[in-house]
Protein backbone atom coordinates (compact mmCIF):
# COMPACT_ATOMS: atom_id res chain seq x y z
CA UNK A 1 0.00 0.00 0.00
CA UNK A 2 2.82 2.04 0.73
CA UNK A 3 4.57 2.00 -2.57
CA UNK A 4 0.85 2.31 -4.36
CA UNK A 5 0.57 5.97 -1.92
CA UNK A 6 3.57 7.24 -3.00
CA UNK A 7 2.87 6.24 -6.79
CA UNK A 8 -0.72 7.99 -6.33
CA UNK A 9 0.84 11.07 -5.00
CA UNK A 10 3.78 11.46 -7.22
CA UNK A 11 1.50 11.13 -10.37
CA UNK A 12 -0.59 13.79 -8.82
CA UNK A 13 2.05 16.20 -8.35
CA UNK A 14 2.94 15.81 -11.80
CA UNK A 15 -0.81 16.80 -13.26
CA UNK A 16 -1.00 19.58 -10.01
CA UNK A 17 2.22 21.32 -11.60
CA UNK A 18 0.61 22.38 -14.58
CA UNK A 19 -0.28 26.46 -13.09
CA UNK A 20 -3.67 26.92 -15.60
CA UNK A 21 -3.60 30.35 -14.29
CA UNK A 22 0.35 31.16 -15.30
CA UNK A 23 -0.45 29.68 -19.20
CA UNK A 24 -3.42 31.87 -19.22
CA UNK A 25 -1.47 34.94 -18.18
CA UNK A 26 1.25 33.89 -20.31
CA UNK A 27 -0.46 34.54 -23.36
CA UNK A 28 -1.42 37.92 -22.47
CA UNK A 29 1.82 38.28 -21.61
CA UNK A 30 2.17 38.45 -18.24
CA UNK A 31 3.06 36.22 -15.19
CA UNK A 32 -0.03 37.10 -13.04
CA UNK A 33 1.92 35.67 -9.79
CA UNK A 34 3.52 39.58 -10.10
CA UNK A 35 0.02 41.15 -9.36
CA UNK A 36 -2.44 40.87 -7.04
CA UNK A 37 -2.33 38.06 -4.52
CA UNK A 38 0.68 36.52 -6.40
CA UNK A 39 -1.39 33.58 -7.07
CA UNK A 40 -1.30 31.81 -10.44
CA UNK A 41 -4.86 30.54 -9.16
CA UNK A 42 -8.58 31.43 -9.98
CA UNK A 43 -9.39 34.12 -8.27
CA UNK A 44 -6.03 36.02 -8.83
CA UNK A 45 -6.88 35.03 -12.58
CA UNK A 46 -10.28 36.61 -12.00
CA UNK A 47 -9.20 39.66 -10.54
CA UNK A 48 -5.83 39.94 -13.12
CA UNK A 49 -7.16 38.97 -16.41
CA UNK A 50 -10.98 38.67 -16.12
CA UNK A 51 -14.06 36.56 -15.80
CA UNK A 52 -12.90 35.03 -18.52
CA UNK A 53 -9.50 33.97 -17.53
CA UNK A 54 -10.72 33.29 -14.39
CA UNK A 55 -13.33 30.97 -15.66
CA UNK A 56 -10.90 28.77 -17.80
CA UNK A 57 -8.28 29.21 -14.80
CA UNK A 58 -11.26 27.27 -12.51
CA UNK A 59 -12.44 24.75 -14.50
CA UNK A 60 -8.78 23.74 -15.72
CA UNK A 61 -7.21 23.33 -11.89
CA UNK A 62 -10.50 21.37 -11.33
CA UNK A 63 -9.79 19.17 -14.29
CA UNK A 64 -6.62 18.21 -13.63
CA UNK A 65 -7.82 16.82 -9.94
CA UNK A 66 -10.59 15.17 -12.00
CA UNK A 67 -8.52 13.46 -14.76
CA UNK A 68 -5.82 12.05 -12.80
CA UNK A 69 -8.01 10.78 -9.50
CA UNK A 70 -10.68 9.00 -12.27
CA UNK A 71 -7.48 7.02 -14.10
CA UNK A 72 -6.55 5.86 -11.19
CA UNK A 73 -9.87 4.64 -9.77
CA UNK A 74 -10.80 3.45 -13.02
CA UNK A 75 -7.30 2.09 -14.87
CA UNK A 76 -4.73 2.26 -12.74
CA UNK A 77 -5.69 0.88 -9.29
CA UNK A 78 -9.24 -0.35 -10.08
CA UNK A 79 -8.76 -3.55 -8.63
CA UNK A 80 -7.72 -2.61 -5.24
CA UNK A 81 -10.60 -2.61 -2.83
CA UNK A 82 -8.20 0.97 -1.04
CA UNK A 83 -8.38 2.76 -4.81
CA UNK A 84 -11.10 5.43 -3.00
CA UNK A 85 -8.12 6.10 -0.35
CA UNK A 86 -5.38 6.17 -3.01
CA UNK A 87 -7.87 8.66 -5.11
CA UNK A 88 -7.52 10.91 -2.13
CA UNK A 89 -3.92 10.88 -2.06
CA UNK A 90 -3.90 11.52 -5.60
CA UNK A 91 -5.54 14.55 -4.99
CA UNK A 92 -3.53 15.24 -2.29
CA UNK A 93 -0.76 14.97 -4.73
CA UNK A 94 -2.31 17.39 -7.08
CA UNK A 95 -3.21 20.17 -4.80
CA UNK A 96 0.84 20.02 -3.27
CA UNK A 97 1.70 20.45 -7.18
CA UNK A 98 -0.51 23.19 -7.85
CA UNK A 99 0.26 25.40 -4.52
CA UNK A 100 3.87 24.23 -4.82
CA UNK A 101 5.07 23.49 -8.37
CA UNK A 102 8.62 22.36 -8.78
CA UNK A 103 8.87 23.91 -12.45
CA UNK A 104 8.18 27.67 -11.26
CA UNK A 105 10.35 27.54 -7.97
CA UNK A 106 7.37 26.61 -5.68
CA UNK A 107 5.43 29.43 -6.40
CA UNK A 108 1.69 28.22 -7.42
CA UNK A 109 -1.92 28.72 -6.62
CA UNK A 110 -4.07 28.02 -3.08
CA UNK A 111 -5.37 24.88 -4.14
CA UNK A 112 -8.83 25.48 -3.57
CA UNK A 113 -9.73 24.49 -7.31
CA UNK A 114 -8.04 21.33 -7.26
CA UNK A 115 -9.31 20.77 -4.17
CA UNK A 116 -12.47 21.19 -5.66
CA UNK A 117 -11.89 18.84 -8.26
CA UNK A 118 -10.69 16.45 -6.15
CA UNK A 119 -13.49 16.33 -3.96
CA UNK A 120 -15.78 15.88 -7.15
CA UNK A 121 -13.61 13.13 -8.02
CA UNK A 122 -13.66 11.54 -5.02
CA UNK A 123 -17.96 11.84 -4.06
CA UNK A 124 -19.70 13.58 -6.53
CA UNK A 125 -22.70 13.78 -4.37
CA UNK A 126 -20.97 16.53 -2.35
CA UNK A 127 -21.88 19.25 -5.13
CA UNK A 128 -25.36 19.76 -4.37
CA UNK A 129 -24.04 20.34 -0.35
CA UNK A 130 -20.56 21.88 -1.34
CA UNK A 131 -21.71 24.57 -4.24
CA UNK A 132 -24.38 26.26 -2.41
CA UNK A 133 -22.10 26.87 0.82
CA UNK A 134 -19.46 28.60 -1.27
CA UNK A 135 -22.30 30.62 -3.36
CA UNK A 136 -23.92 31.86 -0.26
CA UNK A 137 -20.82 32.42 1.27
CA UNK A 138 -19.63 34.37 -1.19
CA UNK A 139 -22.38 36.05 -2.48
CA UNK A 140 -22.77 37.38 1.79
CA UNK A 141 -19.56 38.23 2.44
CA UNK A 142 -18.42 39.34 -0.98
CA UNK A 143 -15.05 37.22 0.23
CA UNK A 144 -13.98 34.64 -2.41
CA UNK A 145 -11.60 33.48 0.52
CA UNK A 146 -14.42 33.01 2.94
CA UNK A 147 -16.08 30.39 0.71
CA UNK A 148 -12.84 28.70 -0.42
CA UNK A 149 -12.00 28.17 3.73
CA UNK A 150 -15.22 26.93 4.47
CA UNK A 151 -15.45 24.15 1.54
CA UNK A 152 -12.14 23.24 2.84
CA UNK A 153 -13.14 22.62 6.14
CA UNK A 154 -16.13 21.01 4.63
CA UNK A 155 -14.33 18.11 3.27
CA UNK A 156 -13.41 16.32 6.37
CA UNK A 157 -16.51 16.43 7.66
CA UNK A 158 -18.34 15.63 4.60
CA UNK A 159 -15.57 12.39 4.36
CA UNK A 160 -16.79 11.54 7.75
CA UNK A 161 -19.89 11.19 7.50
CA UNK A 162 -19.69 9.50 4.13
CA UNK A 163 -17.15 6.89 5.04
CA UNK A 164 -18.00 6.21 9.04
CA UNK A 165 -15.14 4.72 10.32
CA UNK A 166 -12.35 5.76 7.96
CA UNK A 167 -9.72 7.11 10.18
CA UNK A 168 -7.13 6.70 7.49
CA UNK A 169 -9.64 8.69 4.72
CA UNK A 170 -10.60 11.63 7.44
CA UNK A 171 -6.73 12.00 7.97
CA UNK A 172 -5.92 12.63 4.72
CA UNK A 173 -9.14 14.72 3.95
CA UNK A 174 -8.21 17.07 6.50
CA UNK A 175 -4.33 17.25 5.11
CA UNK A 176 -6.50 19.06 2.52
CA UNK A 177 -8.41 21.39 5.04
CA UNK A 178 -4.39 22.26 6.90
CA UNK A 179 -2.83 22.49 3.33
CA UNK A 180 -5.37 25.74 2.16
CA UNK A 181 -5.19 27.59 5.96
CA UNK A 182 -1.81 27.65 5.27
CA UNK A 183 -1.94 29.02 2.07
CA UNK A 184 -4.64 31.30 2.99
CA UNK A 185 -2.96 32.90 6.08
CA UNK A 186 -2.72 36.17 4.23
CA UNK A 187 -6.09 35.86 3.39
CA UNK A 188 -7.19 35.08 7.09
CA UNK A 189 -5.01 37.74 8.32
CA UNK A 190 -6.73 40.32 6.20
CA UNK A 191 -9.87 39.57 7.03
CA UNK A 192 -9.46 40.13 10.42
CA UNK A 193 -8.04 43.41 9.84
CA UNK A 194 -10.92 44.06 7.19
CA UNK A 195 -8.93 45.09 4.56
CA UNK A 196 -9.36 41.61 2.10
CA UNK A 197 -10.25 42.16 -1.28
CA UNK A 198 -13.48 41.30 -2.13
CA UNK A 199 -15.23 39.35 -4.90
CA UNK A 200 -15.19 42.26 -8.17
CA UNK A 201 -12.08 44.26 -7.37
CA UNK A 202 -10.14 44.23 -10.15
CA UNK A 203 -5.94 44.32 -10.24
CA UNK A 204 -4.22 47.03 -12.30
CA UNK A 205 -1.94 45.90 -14.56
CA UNK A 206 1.05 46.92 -15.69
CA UNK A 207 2.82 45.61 -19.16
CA UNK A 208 5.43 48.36 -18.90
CA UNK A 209 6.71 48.12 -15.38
């Protein structure tokens, strides 16, 4: 099982290092980790390039948790009765690749995206519970960051209760929930002082500086 984690996460990694959000910015030529948050993920897209850019940004970090996790559910590993727990680590894998990809000096995204995606992956029956909290979070607090923490922290729980009994699953679930606090402790820090962007701010860019 050991060998088959490491595989799972490794393989991840390698799907989680491709930075939607710096490709994106790369054709308009820019490296959007220079503006804004310094995030090559969505909502620095959003905010840097657009709804549009922030749109493909999202549903490419999501895919990439999607693709990998189904091939190995459903080719690589689907004959081991663990492949749900390895899917998790593959996700695992992908988020650590997106926040911290080796190709661009460790300087990614948050991971909420891929988390996203990975969740998906892992129990689709979590969007119908999942989507709403981050739309009404949002769409209260106007804080992208508020609805991306609390989907996080939503995982574990929702793992729980979905796989009673799973120590090892809940573990790893909640690696998840520890992995974007700590990339949002800007984030957390700002809203506590009250000065965190919110949702429809834009970023001013500039080609010439």
């Amino acid at each position: 099982m050991v060998i088959n984690i490491i595989i799972c996460i490794l393989l991840g990694y390698l799907f989680g290092c491709f930075s939607t959000g710096f490709f994106i910015g790369k054709i308009k030529k820019i490296d959007i980790r220079q503006y804004g948050s310094k995030s090559s993920g969505t909502t620095n897209a959003l905010r840097t390039l657009g709804p549009k850019a922030g749109a493909l940004t999202l549903l490419g970090d999501m895919l990439k948790a999607l693709i990998v996790i189904l091939l190995v559910r459903f080719v690589f590993f689907s004959n081991l009765d663990y492949v749900r727990l390895l899917s998790l680590y593959t996700g695992l894998g992908v988020v650590l690749g997106h926040n911290y990809p080796v190709w661009l000096k460790f300087k990614g995204g948050k991971g909420i995206a891929s988390t996203a995606g990975a969740m998906v992956a892992f129990d689709p029956l979590i969007i119908p519970f999942a989507l709403p909290v981050f739309l009404i979070s949002v769409a209260i607090t106007r804080y992208v960051s508020v609805g991306s923490l609390l989907i996080a922290m939503m995982f574990p729980i929702w793992t729980a209760i979905r796989n009673p009994g799973e120590v090892h699953m809940l573990l790893v679930a909640f690696v998840y929930t520890i992995l974007a606090f700590i990339k949002h402790s800007a984030n957390i820090k700002r809203l506590l002082n009250g000065t965190e962007n919110k949702l429809g701010q834009r970023v001013k860019i500039d080609k010439m500086g």
